[in-house]
C-alpha atoms as a PDB file:
ATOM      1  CA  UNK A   1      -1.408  32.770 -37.625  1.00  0.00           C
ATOM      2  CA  UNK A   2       0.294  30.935 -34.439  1.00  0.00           C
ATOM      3  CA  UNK A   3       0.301  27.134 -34.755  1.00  0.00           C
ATOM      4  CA  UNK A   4      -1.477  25.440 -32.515  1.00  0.00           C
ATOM      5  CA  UNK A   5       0.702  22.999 -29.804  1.00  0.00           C
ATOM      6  CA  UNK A   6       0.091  19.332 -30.610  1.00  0.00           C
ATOM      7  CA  UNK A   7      -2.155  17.166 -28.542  1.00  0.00           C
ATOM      8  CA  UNK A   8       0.848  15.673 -26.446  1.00  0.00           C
ATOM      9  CA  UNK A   9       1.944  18.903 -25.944  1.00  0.00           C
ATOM     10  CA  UNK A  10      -1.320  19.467 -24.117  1.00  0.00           C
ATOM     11  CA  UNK A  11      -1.050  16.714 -22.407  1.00  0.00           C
ATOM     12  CA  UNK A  12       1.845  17.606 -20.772  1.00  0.00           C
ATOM     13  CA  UNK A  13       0.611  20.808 -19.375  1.00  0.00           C
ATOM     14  CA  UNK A  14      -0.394  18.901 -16.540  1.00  0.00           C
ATOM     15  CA  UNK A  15       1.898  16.170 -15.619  1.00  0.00           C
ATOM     16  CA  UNK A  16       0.058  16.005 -11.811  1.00  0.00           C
ATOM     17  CA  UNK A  17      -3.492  15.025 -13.460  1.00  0.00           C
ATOM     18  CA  UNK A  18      -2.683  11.398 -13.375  1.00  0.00           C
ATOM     19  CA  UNK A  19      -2.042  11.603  -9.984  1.00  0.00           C
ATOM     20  CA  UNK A  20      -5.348  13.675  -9.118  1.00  0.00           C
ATOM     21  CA  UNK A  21      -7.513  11.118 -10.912  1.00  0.00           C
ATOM     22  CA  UNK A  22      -6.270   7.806  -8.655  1.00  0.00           C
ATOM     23  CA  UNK A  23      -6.109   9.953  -5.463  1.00  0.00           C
ATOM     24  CA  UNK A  24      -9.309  11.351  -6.193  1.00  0.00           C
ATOM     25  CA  UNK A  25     -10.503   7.378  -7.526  1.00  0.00           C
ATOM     26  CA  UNK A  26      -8.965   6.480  -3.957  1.00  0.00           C
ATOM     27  CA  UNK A  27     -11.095   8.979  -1.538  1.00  0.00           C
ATOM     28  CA  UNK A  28     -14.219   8.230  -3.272  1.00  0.00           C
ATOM     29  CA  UNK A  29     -13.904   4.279  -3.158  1.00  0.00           C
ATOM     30  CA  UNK A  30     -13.117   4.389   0.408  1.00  0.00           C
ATOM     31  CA  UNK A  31     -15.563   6.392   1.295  1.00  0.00           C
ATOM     32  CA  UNK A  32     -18.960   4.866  -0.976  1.00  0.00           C
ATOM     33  CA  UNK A  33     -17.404   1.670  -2.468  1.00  0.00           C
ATOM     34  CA  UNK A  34     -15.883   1.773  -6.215  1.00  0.00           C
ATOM     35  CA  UNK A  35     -19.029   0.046  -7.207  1.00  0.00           C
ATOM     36  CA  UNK A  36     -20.804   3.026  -7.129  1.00  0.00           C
ATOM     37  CA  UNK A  37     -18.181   5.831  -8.166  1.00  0.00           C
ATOM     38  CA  UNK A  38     -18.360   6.859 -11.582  1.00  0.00           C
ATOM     39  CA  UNK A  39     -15.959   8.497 -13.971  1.00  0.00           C
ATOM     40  CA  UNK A  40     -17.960  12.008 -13.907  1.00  0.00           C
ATOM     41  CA  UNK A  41     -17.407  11.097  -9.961  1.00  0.00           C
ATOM     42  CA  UNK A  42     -13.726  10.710  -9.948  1.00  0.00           C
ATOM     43  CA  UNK A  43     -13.360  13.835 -12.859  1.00  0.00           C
ATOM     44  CA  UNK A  44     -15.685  16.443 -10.351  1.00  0.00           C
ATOM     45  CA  UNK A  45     -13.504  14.670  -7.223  1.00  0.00           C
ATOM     46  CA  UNK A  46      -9.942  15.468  -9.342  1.00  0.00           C
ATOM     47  CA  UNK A  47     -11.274  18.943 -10.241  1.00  0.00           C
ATOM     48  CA  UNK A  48     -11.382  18.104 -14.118  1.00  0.00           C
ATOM     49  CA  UNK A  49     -13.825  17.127 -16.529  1.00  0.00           C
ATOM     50  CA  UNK A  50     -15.111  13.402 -16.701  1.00  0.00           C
ATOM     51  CA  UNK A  51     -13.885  12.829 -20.131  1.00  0.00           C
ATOM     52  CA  UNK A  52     -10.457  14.061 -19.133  1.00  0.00           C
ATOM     53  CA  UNK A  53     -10.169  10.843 -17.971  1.00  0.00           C
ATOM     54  CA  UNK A  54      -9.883   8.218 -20.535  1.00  0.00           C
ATOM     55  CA  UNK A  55      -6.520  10.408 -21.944  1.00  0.00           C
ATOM     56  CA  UNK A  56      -5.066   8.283 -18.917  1.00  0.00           C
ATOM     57  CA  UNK A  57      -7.188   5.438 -18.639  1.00  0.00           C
ATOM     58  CA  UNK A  58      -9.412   3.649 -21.008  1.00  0.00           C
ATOM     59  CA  UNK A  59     -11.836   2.493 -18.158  1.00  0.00           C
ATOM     60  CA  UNK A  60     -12.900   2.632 -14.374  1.00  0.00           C
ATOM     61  CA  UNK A  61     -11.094  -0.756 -14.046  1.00  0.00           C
ATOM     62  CA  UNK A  62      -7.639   0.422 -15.482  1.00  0.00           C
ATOM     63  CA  UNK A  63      -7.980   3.254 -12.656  1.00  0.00           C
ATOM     64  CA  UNK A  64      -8.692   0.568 -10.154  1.00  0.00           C
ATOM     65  CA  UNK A  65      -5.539  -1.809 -11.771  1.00  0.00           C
ATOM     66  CA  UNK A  66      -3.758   1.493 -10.960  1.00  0.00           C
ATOM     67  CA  UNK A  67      -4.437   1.886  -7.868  1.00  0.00           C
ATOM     68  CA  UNK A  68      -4.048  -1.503  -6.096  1.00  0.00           C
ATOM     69  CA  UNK A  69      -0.796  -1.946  -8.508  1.00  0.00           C
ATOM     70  CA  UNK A  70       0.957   1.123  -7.159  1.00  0.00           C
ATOM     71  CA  UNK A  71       0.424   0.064  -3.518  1.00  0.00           C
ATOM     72  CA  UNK A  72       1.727  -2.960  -4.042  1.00  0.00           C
ATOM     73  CA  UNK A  73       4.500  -2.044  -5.841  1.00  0.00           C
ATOM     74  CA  UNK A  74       5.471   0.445  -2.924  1.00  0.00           C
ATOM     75  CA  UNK A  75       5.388  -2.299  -0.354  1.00  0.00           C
ATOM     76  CA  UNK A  76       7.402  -4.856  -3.432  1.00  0.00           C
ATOM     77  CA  UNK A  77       9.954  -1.950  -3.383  1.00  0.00           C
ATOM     78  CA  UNK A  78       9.907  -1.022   0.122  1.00  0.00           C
ATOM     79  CA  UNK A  79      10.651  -4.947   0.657  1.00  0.00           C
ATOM     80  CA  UNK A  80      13.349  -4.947  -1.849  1.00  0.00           C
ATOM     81  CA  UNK A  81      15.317  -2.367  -0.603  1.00  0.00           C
ATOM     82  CA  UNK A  82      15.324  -3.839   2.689  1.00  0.00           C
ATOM     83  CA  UNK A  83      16.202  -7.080   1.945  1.00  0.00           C
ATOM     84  CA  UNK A  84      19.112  -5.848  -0.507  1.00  0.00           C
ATOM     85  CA  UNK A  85      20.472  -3.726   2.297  1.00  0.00           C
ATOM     86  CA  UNK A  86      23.216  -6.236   4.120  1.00  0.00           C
ATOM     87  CA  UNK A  87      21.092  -5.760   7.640  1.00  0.00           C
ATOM     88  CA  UNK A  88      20.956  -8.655   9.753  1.00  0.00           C
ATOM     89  CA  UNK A  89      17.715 -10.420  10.290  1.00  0.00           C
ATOM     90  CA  UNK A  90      16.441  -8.933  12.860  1.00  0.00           C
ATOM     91  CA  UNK A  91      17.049  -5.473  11.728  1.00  0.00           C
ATOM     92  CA  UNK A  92      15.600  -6.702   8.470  1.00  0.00           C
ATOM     93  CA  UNK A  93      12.565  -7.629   9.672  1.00  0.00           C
ATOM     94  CA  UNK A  94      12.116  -4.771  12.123  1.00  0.00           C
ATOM     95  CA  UNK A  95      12.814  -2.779   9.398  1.00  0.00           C
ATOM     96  CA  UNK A  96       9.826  -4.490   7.001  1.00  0.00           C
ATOM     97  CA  UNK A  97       7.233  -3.647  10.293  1.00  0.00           C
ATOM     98  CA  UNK A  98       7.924  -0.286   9.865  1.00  0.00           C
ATOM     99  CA  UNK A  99       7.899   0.185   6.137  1.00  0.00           C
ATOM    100  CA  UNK A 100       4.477  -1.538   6.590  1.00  0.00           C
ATOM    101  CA  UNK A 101       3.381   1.206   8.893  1.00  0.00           C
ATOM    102  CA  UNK A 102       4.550   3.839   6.748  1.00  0.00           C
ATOM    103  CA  UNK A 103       2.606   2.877   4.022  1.00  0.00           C
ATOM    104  CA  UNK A 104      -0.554   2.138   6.174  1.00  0.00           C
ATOM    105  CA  UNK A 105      -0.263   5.295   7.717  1.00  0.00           C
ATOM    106  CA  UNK A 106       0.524   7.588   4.568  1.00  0.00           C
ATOM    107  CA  UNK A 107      -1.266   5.455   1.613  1.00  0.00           C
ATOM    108  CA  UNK A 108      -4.121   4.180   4.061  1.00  0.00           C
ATOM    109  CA  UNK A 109      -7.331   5.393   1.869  1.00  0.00           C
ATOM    110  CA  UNK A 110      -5.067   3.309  -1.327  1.00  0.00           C
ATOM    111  CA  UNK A 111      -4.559   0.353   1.128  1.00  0.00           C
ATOM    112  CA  UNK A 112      -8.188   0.469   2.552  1.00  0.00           C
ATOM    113  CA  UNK A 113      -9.487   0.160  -1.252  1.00  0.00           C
ATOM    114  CA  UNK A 114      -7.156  -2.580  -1.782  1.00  0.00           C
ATOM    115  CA  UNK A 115      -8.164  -5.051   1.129  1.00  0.00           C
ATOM    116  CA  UNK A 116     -12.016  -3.874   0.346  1.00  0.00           C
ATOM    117  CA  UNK A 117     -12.065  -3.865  -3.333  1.00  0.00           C
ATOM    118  CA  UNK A 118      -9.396  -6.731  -4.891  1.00  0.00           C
ATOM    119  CA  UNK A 119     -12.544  -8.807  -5.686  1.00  0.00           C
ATOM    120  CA  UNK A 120     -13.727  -6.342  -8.189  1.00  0.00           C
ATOM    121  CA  UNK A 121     -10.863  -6.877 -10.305  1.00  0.00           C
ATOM    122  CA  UNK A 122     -11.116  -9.204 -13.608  1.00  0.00           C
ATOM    123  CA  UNK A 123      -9.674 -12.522 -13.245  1.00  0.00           C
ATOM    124  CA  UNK A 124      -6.049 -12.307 -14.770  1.00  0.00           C
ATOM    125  CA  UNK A 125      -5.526  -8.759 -12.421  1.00  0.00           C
ATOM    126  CA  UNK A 126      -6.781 -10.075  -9.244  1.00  0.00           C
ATOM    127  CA  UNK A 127      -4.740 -13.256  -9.570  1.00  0.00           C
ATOM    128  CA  UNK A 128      -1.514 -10.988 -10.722  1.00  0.00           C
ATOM    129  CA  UNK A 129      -1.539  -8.928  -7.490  1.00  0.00           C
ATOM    130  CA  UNK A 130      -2.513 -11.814  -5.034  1.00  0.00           C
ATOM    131  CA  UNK A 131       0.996 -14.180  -6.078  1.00  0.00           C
ATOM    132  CA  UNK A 132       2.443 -10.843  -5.618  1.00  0.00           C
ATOM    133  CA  UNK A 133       1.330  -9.888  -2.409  1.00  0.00           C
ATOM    134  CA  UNK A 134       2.089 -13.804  -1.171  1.00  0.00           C
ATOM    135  CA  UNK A 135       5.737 -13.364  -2.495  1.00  0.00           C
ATOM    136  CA  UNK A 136       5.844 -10.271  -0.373  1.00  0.00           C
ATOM    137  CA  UNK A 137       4.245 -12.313   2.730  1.00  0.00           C
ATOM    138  CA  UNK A 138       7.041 -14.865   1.733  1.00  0.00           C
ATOM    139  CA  UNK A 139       9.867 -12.384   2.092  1.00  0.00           C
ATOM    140  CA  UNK A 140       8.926 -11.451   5.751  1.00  0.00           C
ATOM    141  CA  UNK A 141       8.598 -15.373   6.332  1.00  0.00           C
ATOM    142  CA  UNK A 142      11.998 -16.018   4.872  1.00  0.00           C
ATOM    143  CA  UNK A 143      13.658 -13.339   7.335  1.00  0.00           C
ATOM    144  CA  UNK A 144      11.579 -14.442  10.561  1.00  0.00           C
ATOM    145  CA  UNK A 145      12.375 -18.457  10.213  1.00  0.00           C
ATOM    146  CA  UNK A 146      16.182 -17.980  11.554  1.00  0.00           C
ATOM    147  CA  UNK A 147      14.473 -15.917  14.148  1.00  0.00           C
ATOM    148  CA  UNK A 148      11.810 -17.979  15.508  1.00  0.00           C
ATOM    149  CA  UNK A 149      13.345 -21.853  14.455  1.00  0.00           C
ATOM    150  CA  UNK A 150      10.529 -23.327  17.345  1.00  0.00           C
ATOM    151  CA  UNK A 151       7.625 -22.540  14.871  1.00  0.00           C
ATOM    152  CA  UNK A 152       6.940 -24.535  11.831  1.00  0.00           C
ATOM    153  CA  UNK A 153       6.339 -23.564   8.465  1.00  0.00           C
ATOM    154  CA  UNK A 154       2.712 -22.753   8.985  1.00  0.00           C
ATOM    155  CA  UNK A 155       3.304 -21.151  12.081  1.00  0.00           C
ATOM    156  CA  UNK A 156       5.747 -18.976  10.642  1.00  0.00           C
ATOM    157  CA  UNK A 157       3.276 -17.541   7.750  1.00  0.00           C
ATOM    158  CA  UNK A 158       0.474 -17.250  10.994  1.00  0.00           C
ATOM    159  CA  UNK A 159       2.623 -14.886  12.603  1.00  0.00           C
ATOM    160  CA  UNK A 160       3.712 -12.748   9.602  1.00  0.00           C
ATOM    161  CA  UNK A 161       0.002 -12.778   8.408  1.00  0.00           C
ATOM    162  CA  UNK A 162      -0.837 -11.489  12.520  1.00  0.00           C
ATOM    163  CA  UNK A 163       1.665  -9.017  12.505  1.00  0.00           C
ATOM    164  CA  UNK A 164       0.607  -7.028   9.003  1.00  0.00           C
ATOM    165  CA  UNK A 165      -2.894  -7.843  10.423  1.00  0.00           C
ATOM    166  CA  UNK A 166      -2.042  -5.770  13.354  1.00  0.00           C
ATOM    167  CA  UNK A 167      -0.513  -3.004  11.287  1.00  0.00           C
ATOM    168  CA  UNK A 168      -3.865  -3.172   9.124  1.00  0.00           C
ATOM    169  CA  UNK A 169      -6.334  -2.433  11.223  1.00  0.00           C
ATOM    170  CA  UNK A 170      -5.718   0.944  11.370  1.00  0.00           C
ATOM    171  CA  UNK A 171      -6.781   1.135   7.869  1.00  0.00           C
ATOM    172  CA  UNK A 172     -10.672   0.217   9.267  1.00  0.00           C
ATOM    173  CA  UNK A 173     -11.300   2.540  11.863  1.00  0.00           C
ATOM    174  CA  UNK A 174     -10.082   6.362  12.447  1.00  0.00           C
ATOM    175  CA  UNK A 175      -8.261   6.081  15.975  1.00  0.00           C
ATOM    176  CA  UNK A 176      -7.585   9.488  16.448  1.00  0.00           C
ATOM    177  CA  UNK A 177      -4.188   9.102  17.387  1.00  0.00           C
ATOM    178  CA  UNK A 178      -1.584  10.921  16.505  1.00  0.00           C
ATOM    179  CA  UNK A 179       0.609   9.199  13.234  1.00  0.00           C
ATOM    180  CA  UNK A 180       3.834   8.796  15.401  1.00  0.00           C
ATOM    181  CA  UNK A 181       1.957   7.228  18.498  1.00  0.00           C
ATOM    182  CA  UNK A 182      -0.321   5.027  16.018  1.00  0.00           C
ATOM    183  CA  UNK A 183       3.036   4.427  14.542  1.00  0.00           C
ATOM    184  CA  UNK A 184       4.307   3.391  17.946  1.00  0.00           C
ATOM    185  CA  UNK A 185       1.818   1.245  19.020  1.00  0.00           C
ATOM    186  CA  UNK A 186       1.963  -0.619  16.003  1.00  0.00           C
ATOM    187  CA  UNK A 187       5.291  -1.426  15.742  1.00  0.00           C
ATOM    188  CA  UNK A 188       5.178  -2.673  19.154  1.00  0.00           C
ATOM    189  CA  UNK A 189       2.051  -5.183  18.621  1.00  0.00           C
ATOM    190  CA  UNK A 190       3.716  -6.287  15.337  1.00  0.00           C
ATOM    191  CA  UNK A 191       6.396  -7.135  16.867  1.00  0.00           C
ATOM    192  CA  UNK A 192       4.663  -8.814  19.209  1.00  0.00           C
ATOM    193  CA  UNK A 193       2.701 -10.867  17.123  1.00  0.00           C
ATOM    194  CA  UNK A 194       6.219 -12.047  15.991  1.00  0.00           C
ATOM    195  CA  UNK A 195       7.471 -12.937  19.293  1.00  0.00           C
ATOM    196  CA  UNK A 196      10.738 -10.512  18.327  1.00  0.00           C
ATOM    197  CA  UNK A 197      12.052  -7.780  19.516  1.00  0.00           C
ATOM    198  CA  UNK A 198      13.808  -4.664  17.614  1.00  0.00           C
ATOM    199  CA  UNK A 199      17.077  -3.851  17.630  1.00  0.00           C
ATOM    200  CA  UNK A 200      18.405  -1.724  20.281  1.00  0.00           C
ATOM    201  CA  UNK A 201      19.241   0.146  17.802  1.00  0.00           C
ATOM    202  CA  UNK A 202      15.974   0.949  16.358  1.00  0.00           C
ATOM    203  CA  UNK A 203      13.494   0.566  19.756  1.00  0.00           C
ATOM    204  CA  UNK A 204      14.439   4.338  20.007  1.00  0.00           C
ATOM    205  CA  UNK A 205      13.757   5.898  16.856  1.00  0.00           C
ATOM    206  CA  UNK A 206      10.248   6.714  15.884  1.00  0.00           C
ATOM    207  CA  UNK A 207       8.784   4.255  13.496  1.00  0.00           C
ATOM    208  CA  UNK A 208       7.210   7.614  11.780  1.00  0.00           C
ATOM    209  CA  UNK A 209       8.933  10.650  10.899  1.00  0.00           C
END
């Protein structure tokens, strides 16, 4: 008689599951509220059965930690990169406007559960992600201030928090446009809301690929 394959080894059969369960998690918050998802929800959504899910997370709020963590961390890393690069700071900062956009554009339904659901989270989490996404509002501010040296501290952190606001609120309505002229447009009002313009450079290239 053949020996049966171990429980990891099942578990590896599917290395993409993980991924089906927070995009699935994802389409259904956006679209009802994560309030009212539930796990047999997110399983049907993901194509698997609801129990599948706690061999990757012990509860509906470790799927929502997931979530709002990886988005984060994308934008953290996105940031990082950036600001590691040598650019100047202009090109650095055009260059965190269009990261920005990318990941509004591509991880919009992740980013639309983030701004609507961050309140849901216990305590400890939602505390955790909102020092980290002020560090990351902190990085753009550090980058603008030789820029703009008329505006004052506060003014600074206004602009930064106008300009992502700008890039934002695509994630609230469906403008129909197509991603590299939504891309377009926002690079040009967060830039705006800045008071900078982009490198000669980069006013050429598309913001979206």
């Amino acid at each position: 008689m053949t020996a049966s394959a171990p429980s990891g080894a099942r578990r590896r059969r599917d290395p993409g599951r993980r991924e089906r369960i927070l995009a699935a998690a994802a389409e259904l918050a956006a679209r009802r509220g994560f309030h009212t998802v539930g796990m047999a929800d997110i399983g049907a959504e993901a194509g698997i059965v609801g129990s599948g899910i706690y061999r990757h997370f012990d509860s509906k709020d470790a799927i929502l930690i997931a979530l709002l963590d990886g988005v984060m961390s994308r934008l953290q890393a996105g940031a990082g990169e950036i600001l590691t690069s040598g650019a100047d700071d202009r090109t650095a900062l055009s260059a965190l406007i269009r990261d920005h956009i990318r990941v509004a554009i591509q991880d919009r339904t992740v980013l639309a559960v983030y701004h609507r659901e961050i309140h849901n989270l216990p305590e400890d989490e939602r505390r955790r992600l909102r020092r980290a996404q002020r560090h990351y509002i902190e990085e753009w501010v550090h980058v603008l201030a030789p820029l703009r040296r008329d505006l004052a501290d506060g003014e600074l952190r206004l602009a930064v928090h106008a300009a992502v606001g700008a890039i934002q609120s695509t994630l609230f309505f469906r403008s129909g446009l197509a991603p590299e002229r939504l891309a377009e447009l926002l690079d040009e009002m967060a830039h705006a809301c800045l008071g900078v313009t982009a490198p000669a450079a980069l006013a050429s290239e598309p913001a979206v690929t």
